[in-house]
C-alpha atoms as a PDB file:
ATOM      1  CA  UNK A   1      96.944 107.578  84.094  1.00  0.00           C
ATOM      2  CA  UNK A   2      96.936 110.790  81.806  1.00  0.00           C
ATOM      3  CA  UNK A   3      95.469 113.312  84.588  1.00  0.00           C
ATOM      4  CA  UNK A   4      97.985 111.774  86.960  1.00  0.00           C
ATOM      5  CA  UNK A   5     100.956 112.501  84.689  1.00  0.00           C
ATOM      6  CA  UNK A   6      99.755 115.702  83.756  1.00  0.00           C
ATOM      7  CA  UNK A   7      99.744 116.763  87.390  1.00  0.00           C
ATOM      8  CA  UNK A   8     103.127 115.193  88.298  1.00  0.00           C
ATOM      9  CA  UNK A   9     104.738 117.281  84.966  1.00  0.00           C
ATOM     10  CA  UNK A  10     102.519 120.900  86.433  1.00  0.00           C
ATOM     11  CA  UNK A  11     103.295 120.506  90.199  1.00  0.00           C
ATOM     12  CA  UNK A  12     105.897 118.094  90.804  1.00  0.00           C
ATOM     13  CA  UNK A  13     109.080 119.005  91.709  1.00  0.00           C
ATOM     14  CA  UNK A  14     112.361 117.019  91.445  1.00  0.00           C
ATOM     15  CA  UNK A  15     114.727 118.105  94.421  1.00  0.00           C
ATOM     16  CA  UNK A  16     118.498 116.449  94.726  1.00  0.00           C
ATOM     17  CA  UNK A  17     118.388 113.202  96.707  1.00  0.00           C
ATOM     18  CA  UNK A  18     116.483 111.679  93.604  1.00  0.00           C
ATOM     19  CA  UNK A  19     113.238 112.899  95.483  1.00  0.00           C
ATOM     20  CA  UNK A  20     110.074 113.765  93.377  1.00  0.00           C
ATOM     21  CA  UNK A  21     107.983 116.382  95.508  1.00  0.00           C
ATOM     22  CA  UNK A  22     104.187 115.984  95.201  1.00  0.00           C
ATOM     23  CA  UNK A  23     103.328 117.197  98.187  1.00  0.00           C
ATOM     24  CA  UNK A  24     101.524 120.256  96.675  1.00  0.00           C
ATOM     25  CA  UNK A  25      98.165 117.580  95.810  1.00  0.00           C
ATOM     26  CA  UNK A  26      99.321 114.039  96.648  1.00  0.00           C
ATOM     27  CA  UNK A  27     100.890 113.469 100.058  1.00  0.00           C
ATOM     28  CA  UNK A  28     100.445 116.711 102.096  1.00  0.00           C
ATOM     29  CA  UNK A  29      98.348 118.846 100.457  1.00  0.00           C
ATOM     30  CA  UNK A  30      95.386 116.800  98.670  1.00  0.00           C
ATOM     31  CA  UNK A  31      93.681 117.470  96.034  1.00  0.00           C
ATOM     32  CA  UNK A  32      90.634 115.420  96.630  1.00  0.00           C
ATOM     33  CA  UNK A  33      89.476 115.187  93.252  1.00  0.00           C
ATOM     34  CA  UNK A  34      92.194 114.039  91.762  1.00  0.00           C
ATOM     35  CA  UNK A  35      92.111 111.377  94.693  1.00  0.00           C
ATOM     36  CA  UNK A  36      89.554 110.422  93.612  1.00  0.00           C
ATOM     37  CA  UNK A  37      89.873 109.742  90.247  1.00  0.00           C
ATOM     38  CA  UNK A  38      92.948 107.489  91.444  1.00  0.00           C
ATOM     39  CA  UNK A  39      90.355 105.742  93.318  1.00  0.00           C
ATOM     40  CA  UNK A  40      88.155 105.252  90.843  1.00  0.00           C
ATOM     41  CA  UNK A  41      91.029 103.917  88.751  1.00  0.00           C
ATOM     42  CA  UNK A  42      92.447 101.531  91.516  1.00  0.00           C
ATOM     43  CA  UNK A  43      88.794 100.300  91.419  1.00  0.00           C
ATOM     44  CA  UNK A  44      88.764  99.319  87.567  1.00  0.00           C
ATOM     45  CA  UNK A  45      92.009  97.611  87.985  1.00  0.00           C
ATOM     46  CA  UNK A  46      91.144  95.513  91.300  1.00  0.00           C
ATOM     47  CA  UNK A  47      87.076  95.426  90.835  1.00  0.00           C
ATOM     48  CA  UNK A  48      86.703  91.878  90.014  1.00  0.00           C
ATOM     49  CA  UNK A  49      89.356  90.614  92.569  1.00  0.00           C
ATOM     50  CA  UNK A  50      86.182  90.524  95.303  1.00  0.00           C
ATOM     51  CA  UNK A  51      88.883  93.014  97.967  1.00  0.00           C
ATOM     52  CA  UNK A  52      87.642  92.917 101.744  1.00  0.00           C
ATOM     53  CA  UNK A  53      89.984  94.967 103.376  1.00  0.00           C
ATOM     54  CA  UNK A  54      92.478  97.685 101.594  1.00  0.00           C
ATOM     55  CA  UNK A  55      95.761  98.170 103.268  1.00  0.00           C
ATOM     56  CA  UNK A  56      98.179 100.723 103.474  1.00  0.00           C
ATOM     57  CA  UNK A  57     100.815 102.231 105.856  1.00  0.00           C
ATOM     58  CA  UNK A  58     100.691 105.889 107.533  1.00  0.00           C
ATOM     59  CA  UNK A  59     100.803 108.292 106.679  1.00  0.00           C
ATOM     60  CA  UNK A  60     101.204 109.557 103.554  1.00  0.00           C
ATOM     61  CA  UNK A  61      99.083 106.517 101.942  1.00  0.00           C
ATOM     62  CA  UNK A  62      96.091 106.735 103.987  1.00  0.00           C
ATOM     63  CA  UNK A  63      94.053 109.421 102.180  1.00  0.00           C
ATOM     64  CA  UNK A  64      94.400 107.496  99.253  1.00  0.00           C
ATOM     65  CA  UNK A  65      93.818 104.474 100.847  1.00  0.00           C
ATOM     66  CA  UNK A  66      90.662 106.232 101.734  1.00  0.00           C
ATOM     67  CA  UNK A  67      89.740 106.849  98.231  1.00  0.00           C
ATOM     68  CA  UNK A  68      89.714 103.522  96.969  1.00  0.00           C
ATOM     69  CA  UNK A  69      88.314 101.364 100.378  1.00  0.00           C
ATOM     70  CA  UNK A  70      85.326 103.785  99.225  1.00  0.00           C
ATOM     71  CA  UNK A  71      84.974 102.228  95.377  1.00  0.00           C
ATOM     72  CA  UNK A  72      85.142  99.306  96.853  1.00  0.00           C
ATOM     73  CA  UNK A  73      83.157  99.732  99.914  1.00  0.00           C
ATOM     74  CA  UNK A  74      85.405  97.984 102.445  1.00  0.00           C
ATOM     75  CA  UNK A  75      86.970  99.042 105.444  1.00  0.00           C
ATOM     76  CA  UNK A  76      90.381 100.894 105.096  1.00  0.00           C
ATOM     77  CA  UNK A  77      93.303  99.256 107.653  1.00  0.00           C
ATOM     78  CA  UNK A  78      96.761 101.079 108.411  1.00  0.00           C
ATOM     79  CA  UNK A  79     100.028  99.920 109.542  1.00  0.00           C
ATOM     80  CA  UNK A  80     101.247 101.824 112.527  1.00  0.00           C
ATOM     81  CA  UNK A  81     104.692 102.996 112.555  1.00  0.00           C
ATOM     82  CA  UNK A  82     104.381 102.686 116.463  1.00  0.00           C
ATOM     83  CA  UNK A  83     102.317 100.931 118.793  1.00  0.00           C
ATOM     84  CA  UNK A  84     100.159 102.982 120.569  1.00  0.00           C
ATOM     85  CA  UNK A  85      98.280 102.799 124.567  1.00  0.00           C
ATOM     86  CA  UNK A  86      95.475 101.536 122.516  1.00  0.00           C
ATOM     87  CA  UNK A  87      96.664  98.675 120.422  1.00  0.00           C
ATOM     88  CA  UNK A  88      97.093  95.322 122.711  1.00  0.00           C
ATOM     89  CA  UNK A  89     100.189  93.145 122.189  1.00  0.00           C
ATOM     90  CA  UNK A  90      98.270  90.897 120.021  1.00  0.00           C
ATOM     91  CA  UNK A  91      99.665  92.617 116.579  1.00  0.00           C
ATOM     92  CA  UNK A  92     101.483  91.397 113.022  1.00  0.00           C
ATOM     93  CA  UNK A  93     104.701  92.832 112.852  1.00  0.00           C
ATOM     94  CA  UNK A  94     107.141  93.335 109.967  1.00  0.00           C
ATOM     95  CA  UNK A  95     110.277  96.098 109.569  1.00  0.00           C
ATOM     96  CA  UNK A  96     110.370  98.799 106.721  1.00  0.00           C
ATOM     97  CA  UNK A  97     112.520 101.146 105.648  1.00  0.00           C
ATOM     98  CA  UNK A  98     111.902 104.063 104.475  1.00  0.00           C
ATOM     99  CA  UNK A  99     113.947 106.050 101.184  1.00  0.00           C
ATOM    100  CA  UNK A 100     112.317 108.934 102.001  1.00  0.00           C
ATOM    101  CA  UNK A 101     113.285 109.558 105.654  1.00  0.00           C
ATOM    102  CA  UNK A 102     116.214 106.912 106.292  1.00  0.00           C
ATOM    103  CA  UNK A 103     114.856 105.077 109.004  1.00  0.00           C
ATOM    104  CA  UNK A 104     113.595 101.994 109.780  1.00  0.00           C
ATOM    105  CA  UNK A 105     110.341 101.091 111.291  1.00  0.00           C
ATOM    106  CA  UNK A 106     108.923  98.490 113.169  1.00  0.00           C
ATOM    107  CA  UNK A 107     104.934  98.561 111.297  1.00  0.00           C
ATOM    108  CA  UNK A 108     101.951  97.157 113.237  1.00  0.00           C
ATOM    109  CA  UNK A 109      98.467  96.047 112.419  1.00  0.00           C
ATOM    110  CA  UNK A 110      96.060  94.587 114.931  1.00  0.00           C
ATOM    111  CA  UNK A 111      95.416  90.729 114.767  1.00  0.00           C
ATOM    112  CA  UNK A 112      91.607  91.718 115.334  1.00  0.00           C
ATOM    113  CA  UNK A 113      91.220  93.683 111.935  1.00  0.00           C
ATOM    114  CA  UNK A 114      92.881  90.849 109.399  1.00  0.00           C
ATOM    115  CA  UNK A 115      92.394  87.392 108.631  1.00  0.00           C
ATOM    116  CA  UNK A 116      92.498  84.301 106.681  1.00  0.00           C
ATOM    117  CA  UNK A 117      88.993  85.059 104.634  1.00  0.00           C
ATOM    118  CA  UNK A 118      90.366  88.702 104.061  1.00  0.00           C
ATOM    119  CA  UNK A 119      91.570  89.442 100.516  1.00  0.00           C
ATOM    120  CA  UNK A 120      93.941  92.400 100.910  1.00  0.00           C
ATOM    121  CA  UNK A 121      94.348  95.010  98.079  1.00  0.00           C
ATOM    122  CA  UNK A 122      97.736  97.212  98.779  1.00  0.00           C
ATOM    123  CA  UNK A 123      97.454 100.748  98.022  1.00  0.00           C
ATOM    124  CA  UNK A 124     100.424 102.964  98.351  1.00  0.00           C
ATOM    125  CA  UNK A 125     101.783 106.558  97.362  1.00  0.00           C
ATOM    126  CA  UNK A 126     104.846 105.953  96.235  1.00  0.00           C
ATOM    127  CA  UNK A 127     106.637 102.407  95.330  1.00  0.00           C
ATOM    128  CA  UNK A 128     110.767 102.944  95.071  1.00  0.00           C
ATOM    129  CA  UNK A 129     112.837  99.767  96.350  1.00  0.00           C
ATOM    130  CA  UNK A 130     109.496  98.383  97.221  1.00  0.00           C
ATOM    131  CA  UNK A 131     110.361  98.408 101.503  1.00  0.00           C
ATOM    132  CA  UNK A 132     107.154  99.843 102.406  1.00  0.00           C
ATOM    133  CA  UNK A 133     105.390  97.080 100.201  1.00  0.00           C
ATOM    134  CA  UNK A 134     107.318  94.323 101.071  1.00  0.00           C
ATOM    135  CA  UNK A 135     106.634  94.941 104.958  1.00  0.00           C
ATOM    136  CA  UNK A 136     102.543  94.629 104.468  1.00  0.00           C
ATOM    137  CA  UNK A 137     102.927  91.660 102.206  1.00  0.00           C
ATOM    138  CA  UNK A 138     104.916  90.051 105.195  1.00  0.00           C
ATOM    139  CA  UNK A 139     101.864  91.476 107.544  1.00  0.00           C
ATOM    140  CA  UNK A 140      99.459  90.294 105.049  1.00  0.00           C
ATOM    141  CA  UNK A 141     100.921  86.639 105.236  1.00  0.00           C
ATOM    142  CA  UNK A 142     101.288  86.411 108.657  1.00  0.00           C
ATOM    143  CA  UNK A 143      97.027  86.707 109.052  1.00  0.00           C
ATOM    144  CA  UNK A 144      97.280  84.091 106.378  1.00  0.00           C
ATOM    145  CA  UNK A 145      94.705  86.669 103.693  1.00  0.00           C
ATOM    146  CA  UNK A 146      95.369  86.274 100.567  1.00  0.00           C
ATOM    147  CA  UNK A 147      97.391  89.279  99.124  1.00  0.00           C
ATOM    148  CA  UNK A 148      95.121  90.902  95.673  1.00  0.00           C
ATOM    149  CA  UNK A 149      97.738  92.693  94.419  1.00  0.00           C
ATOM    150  CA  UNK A 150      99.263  96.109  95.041  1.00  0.00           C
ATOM    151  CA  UNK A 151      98.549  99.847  93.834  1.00  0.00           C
ATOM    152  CA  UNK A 152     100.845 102.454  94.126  1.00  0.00           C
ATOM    153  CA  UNK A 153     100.220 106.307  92.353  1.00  0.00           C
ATOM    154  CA  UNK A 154     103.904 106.910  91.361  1.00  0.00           C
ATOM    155  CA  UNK A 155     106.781 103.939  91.131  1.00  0.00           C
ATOM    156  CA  UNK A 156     110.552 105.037  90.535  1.00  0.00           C
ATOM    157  CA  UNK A 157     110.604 102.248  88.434  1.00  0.00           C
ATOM    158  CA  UNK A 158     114.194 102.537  87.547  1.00  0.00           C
ATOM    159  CA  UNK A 159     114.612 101.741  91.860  1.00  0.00           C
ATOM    160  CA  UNK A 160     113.594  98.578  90.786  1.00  0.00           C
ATOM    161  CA  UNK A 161     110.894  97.480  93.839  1.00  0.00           C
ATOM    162  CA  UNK A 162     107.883  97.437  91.321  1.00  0.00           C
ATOM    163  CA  UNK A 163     110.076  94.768  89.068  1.00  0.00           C
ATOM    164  CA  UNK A 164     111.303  92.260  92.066  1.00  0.00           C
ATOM    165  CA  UNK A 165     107.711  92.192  93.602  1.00  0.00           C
ATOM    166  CA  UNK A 166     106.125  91.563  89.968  1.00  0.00           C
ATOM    167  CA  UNK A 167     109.306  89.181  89.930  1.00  0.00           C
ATOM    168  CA  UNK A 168     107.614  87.488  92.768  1.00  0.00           C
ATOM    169  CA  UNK A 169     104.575  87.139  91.304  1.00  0.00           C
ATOM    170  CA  UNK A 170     102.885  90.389  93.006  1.00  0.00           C
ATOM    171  CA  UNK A 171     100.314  91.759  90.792  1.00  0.00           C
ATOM    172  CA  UNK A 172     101.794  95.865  91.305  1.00  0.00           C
ATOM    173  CA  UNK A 173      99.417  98.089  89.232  1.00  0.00           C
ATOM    174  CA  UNK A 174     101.177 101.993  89.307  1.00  0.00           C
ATOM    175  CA  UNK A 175      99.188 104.286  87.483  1.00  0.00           C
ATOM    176  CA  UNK A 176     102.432 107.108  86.449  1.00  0.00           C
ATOM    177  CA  UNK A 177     105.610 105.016  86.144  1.00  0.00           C
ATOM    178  CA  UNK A 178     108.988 107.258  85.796  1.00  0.00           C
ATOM    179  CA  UNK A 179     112.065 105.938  84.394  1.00  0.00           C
ATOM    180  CA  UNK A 180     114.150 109.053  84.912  1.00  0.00           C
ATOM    181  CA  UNK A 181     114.448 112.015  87.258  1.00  0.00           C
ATOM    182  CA  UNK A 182     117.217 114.398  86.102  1.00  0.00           C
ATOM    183  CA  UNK A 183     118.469 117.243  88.625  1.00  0.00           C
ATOM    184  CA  UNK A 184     117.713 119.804  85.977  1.00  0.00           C
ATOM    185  CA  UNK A 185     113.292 118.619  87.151  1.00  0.00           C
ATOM    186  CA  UNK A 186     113.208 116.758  83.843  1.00  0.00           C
ATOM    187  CA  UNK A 187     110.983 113.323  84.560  1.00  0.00           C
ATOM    188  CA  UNK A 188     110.809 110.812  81.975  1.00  0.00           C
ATOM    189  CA  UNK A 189     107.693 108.376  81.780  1.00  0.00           C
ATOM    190  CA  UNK A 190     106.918 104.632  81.144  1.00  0.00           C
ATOM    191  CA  UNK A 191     104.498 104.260  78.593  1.00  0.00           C
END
């Protein structure tokens, strides 16, 4: 995705830890209309794959999650990295690390919002060794829905995630692809 690209090569920063910033208009800071023009996009990929439910995990991939349940006019479902007062015991449960902050969580979606008839499209910020992916797969297949296929704005796809999942047989749509990250903030693209 051109304007995506454009964006990361303007505002993105790479720091040392082979982390790409983006928190300027992706994951901390929004900008909306780029949002949604991801949306939009996520839509033409996914629109004929008749989605009931988009999933993500908090927090970073929930406004974007946002975005596209609205092309698609479903309802938008999270994975909690904790289990709240509010959520009964009656959950799916799967571990995930995380790259970004070295820890491992325990992710939890309520039994009540997902199951069997639900057709789950995947949306994500980022997609690196694929963790955060491979945890709501596993929460998708417990309900026994039928994963769509995944979407994630930016894969490292020289971490390799985005290659074992379409390895799998995971449909993984990412819409800026990098294949380098150099310490000097040089980023080279997938085409």
């Amino acid at each position: 995705m051109k304007l995506l690209i454009d964006r990361i090569i303007k505002d993105g920063k790479v720091l040392p830890g082979d982390i790409l910033k983006v928190d300027g208009f992706i994951n901390h800071q929004m900008d909306v209309q780029l949002i949604d023009e991801i949306g939009k996009e996520f839509h033409r990929l996914y629109g004929n794959c008749e989605v009931t439910k988009v999933l993500t995990i908090e927090a970073s991939g929930i406004g974007i999650a946002c975005f596209v349940a609205k092309y698609f006019q479903v309802p938008l479902l999270f994975a909690k990295k904790s289990k709240s007062k509010n959520i009964s015991d009656n959950v799916y449960s799967s571990q995930v690390a995380s790259f970004t902050h070295g820890s491992v969580n325990t992710v939890v979606v309520s039994k009540e919002y997902l199951s069997p008839e639900d057709k789950v499209l995947i949306i994500d910020d980022f997609l690196a060794r694929g963790e955060a992916l491979n945890g709501l797969i596993d929460i998708v297949n417990q309900a026994g829905a039928t994963v769509v296929g995944t979407g994630t704005v930016i894969e490292k796809g020289y971490q390799g995630g985005g290659d074992a999942l379409r390895a799998k047989g995971i449909r993984v749509e990412s819409l800026a692809i990098i294949d380098s990250m150099s310490d000097d903030g040089s980023i080279t693209f997938r085409n």
